[in-house]
Protein backbone atom coordinates (compact mmCIF):
# COMPACT_ATOMS: atom_id res chain seq x y z
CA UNK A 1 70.26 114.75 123.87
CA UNK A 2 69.19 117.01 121.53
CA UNK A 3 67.41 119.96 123.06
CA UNK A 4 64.85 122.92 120.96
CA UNK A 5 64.33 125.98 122.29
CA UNK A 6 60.37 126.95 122.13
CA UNK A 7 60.41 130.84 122.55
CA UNK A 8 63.40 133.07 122.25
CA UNK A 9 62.95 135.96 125.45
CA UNK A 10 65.30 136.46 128.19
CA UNK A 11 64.21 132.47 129.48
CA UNK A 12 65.31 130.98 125.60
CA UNK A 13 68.70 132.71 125.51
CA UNK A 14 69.70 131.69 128.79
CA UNK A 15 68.50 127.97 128.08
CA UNK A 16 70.68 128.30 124.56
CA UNK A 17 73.84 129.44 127.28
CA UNK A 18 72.88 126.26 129.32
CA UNK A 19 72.65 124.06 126.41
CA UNK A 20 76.10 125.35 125.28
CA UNK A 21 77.99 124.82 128.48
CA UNK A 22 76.42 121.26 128.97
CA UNK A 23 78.18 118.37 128.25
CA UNK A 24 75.57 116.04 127.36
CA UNK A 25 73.04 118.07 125.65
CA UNK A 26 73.39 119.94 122.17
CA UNK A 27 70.91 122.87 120.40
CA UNK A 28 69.51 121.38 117.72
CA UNK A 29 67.70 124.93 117.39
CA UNK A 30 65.01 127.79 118.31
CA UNK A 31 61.43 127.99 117.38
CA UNK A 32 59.65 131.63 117.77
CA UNK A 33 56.53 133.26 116.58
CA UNK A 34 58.48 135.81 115.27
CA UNK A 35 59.98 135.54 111.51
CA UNK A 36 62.87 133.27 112.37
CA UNK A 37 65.68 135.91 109.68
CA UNK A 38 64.70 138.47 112.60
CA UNK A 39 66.01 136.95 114.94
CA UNK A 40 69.80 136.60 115.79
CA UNK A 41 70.94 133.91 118.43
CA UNK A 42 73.74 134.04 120.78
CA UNK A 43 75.73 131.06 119.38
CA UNK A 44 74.21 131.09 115.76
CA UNK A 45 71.71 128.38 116.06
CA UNK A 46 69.17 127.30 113.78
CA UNK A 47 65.97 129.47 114.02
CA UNK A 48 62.40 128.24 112.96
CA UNK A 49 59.15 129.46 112.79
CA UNK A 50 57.10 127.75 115.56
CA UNK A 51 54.16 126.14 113.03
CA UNK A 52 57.35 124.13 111.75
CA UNK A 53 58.35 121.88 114.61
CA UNK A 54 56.15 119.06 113.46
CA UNK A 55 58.91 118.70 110.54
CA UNK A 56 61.49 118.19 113.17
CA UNK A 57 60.02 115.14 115.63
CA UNK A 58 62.10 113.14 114.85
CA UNK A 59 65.45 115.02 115.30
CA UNK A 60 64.65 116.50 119.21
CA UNK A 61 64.86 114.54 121.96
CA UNK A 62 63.31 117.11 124.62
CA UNK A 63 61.70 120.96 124.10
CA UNK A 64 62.18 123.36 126.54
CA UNK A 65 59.19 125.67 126.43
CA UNK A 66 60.28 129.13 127.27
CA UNK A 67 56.94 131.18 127.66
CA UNK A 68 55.04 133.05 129.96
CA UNK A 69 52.57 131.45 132.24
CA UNK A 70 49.90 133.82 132.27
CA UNK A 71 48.77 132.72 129.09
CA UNK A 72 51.52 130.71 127.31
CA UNK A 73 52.04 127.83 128.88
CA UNK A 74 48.65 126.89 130.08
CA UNK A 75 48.37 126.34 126.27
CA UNK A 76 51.97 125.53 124.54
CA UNK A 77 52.97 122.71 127.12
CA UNK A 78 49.64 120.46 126.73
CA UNK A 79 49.66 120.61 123.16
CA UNK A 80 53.82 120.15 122.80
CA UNK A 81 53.40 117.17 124.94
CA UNK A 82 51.05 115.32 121.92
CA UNK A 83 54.32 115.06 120.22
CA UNK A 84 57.21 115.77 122.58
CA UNK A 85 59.28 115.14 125.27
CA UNK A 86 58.58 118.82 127.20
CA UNK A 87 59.80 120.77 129.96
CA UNK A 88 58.03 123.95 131.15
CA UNK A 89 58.62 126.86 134.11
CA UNK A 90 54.91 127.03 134.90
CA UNK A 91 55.12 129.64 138.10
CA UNK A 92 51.87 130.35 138.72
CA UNK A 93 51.59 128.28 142.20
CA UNK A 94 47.81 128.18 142.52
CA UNK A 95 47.24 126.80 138.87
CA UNK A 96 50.07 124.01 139.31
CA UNK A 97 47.04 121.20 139.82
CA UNK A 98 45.30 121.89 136.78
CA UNK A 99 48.23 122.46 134.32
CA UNK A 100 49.72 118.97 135.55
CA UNK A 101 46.71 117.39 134.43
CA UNK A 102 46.08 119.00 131.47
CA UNK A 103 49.26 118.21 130.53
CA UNK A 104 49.40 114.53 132.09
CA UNK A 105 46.10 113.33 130.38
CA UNK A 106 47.94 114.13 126.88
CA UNK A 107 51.56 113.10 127.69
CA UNK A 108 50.10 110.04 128.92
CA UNK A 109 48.09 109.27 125.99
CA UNK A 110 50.62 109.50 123.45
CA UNK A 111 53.91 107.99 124.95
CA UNK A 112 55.37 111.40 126.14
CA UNK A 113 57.12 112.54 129.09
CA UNK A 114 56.68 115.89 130.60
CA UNK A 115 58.06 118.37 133.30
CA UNK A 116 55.97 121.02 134.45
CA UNK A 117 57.10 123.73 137.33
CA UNK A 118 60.51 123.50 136.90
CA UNK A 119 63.09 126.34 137.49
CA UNK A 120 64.00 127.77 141.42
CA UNK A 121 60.30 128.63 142.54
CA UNK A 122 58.43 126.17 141.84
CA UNK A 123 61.34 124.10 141.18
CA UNK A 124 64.55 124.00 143.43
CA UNK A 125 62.78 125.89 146.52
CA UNK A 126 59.46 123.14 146.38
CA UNK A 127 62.22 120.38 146.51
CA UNK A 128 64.16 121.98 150.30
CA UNK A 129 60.13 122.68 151.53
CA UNK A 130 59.45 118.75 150.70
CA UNK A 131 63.04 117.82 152.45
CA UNK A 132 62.73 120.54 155.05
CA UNK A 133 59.54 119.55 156.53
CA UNK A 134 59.95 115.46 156.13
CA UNK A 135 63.03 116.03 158.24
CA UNK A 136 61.59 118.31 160.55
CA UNK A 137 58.00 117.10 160.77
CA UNK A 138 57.20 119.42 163.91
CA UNK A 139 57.15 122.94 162.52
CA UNK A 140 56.61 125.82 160.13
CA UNK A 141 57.78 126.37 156.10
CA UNK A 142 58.32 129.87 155.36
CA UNK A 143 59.60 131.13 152.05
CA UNK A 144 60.83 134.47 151.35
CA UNK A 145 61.33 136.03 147.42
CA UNK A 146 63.77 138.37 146.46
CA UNK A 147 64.75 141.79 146.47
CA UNK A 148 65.08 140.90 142.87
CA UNK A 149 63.02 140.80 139.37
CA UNK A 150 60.47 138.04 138.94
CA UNK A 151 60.12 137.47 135.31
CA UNK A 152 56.14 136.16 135.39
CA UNK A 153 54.91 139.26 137.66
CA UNK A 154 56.77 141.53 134.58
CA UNK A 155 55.38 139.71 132.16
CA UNK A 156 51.56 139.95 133.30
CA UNK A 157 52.12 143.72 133.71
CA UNK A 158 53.57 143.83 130.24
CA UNK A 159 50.59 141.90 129.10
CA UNK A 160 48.04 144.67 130.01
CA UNK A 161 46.59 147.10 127.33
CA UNK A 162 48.57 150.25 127.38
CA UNK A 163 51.50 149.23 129.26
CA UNK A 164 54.79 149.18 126.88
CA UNK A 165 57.02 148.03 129.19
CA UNK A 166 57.94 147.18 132.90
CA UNK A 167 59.63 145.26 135.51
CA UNK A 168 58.39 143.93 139.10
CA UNK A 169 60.25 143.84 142.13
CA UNK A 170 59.41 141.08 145.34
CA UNK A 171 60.66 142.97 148.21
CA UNK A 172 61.11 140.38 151.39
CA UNK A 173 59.89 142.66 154.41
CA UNK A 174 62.71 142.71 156.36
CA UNK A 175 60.98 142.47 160.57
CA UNK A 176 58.89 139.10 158.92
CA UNK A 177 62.24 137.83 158.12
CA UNK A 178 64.26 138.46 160.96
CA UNK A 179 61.14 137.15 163.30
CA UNK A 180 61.06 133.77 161.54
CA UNK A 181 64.90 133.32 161.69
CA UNK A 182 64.54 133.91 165.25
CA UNK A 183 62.65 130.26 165.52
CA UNK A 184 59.34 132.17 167.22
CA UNK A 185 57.18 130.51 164.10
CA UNK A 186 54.96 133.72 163.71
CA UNK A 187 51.65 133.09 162.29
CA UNK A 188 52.46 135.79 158.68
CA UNK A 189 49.92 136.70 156.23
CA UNK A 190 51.15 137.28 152.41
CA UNK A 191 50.98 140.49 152.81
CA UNK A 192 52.97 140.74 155.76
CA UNK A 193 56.10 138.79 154.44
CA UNK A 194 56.78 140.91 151.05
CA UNK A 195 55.69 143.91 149.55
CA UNK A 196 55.59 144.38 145.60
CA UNK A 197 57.00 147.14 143.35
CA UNK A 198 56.43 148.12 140.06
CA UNK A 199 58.42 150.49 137.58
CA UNK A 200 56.13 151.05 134.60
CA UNK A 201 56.44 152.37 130.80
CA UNK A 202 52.86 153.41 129.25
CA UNK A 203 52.38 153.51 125.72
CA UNK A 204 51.22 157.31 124.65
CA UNK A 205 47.58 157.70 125.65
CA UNK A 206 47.58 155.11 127.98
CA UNK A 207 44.87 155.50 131.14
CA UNK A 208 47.59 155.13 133.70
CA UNK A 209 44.65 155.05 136.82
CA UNK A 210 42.72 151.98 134.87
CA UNK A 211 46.69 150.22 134.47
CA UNK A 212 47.32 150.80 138.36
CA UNK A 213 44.44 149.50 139.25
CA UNK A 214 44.30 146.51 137.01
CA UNK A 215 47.84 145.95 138.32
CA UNK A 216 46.97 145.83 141.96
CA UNK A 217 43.81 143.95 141.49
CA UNK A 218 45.17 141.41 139.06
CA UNK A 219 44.65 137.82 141.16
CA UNK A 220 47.20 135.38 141.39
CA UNK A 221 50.41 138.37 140.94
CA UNK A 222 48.87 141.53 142.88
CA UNK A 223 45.59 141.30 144.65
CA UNK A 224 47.47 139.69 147.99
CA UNK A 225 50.30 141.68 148.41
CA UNK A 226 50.81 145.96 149.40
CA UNK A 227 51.55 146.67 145.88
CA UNK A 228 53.88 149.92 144.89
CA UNK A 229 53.30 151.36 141.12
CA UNK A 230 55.85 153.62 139.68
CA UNK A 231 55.16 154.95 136.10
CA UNK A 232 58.74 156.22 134.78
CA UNK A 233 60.15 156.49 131.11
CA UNK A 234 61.42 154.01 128.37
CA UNK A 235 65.17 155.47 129.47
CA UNK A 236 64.64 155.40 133.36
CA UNK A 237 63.67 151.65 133.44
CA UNK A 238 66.75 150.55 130.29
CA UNK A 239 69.58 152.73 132.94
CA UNK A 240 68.34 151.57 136.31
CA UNK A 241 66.30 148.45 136.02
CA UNK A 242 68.42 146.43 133.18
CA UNK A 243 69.70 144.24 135.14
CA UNK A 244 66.98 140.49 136.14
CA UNK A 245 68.66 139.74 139.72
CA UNK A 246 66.82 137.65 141.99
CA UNK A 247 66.50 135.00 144.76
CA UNK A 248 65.27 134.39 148.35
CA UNK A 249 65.00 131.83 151.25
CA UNK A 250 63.42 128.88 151.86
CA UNK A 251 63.15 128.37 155.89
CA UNK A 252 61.80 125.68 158.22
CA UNK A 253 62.19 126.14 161.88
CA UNK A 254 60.97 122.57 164.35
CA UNK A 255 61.36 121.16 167.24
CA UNK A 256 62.53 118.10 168.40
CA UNK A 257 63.11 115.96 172.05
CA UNK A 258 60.79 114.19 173.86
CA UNK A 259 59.54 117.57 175.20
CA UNK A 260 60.18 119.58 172.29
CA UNK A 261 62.74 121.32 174.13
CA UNK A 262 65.49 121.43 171.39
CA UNK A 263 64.68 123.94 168.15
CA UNK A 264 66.16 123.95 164.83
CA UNK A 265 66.23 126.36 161.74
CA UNK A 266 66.84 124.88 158.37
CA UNK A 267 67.33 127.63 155.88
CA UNK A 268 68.19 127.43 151.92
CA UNK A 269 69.05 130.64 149.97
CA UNK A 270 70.07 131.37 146.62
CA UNK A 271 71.45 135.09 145.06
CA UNK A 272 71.28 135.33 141.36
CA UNK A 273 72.97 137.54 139.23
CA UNK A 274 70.55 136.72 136.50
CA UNK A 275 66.90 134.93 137.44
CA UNK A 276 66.85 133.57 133.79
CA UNK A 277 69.95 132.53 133.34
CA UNK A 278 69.66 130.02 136.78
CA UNK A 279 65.91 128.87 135.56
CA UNK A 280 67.52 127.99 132.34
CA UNK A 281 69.99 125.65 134.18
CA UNK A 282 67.88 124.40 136.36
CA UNK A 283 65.26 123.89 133.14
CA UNK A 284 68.66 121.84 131.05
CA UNK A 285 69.06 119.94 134.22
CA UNK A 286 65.34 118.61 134.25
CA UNK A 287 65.20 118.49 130.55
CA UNK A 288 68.06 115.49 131.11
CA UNK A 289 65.84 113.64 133.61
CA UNK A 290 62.80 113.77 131.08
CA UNK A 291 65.22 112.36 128.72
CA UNK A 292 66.29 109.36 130.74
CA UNK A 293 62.97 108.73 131.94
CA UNK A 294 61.66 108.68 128.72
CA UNK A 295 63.85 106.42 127.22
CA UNK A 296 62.61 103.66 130.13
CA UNK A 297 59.15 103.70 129.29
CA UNK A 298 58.32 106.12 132.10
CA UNK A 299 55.35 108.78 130.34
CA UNK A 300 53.18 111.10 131.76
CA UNK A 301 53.77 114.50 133.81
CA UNK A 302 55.59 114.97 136.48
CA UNK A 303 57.24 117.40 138.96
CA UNK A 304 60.34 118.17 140.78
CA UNK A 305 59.06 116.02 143.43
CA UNK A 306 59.16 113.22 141.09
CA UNK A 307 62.68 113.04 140.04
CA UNK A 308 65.28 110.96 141.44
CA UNK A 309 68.56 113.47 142.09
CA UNK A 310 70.65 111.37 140.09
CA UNK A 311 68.41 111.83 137.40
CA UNK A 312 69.73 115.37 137.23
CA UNK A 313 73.30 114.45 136.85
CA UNK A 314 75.21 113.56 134.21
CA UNK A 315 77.41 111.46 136.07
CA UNK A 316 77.37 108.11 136.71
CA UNK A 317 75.86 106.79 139.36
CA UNK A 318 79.13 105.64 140.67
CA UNK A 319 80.69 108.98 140.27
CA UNK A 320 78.08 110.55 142.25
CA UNK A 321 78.71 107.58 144.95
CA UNK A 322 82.91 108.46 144.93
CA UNK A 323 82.87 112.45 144.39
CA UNK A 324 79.34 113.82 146.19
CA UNK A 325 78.46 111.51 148.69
């Protein structure tokens, strides 16, 4: 399949190293709002201006749309899905209806497939709630982020007047987490299960009370959580926050027996090295299942939820039966 890169950030290199280290899938290139001679991939792929893709419909078999969803997606993914076979990372959990049918009503309509949401969170961590809770149907979900960077919360910040740059840590309060692996089930507000923190570069002149306040207030990212705002400089935040880590727990704790006498703790964690980097694998991996579905006639939008996991591979079918099951 031939994959195109929509939006070259930290998301768009690390789906041009997944493309690269798949065996199925090649680049056929990047497309960026920038001017495409300023910008230098990792492997020396093609680079086009974004109003260009039309020219290239033909020759891509699925984009990968590597924006922010504050504001980018909401708009890139439903009007990429007129003409292509998309994938997105949509994270913003309370918006997930609307996108989906935004975008479904137009893949839909013009013989497209679509995946919205995918990535670890919403993505691989939606998929262990869904398996989690079918298995255990007597019990509690709980989902802890981090300690590590989460690339949408950074990019809203970044995204308000005055701030030049900044990255946002999702602490997991350690007591909340400890209580919940004990199999009690405590009743948790957001607030009580993580805390937020924010290391933030103004631009000269910038009203730093209005940004803090904007940043703690901002719904959807902020508002819910106990929300720490550290204003530092342009060289404190390249030497001690360079790095993108991330990753979490997904837990379910249930009972079972006639009585309910027996309990259980189901628990799914991942550590990344690099949050983009793992998105952009898990994005590849999806971006093959659009393929495949889209090649049987199968359009519309759809979510983790609605891919098969042999869809994912690229192994046969009998491979998967003889090596993973």
């Amino acid at each position: 399949m031939n994959i195109a890169i929509y939006g070259y950030g930290n998301l768009g290199r690390g789906v041009e190293c997944a493309v690269i280290n798949s065996s199925d899938a090649e680049l056929f290139g990047v497309f960026t709002r920038r001017a495409p001679e300023a910008v230098k991939t990792i492997s020396g792929a093609n680079v086009y201006h974004v109003d260009d893709i039309m020219e290239y419909k033909d020759d891509i078999d699925v984009v990968i749309i590597c924006g922010g969803s504050a504001t980018d997606l909401p708009q890139m993914t439903p009007e990429l899905a007129k003409n292509f076979n998309v994938v997105d990372s949509f994270d913003t959990h309370a918006k997930i209806p609307e996108h989906f049918e935004n975008v479904n009503t137009l893949a839909k309509a013009t013989n497209h497939t679509a995946l919205i949401s995918g990535g670890w969170d919403p993505g691989m961590f939606s998929i262990n709630r869904l398996y989690a809770s079918a298995v255990l149907p007597d019990g509690k979900d709980y989902t802890f982020w981090g300690k590590g960077v989460s690339q949408g919360h950074s990019d809203a910040i970044r995204r308000i007047d005055g701030v030049k740059n900044a990255k946002q840590y999702t602490v997991p309060i350690d007591e909340a987490l400890t209580a919940v692996r004990s199999g009690s089930e405590p009743e948790l507000t957001t607030r009580q299960k993580h805390l937020r923190e924010c290391f933030v570069v103004l631009e000269d002149g910038a009203d730093k009370d209005r940004i803090e306040n904007e940043i703690k207030t901002m719904p959807n990212y902020f508002a819910d959580y106990d929300t720490i705002v550290h204003f530092i400089s342009e060289e404190e935040l390249m030497r001690d926050h360079a790095g993108i880590p991330h990753g979490g727990f997904v837990i379910r704790t249930g009972k079972t027996g006639i009585n309910h006498e027996n309990s259980h703790v189901i628990e799914y964690s991942l550590k990344l090295d690099s949050n983009p980097e793992f998105t952009a694998n898990v994005l590849v991996a999806y971006a093959r299942a659009v393929n495949k579905l889209y090649n049987r006639g199968d359009y519309g939008c759809k979510t983790v939820f609605d891919i098969a996991p042999c869809d994912l591979s690229p192994l046969t079918n009998e491979e998967l039966r003889k090596n993973l099951l």
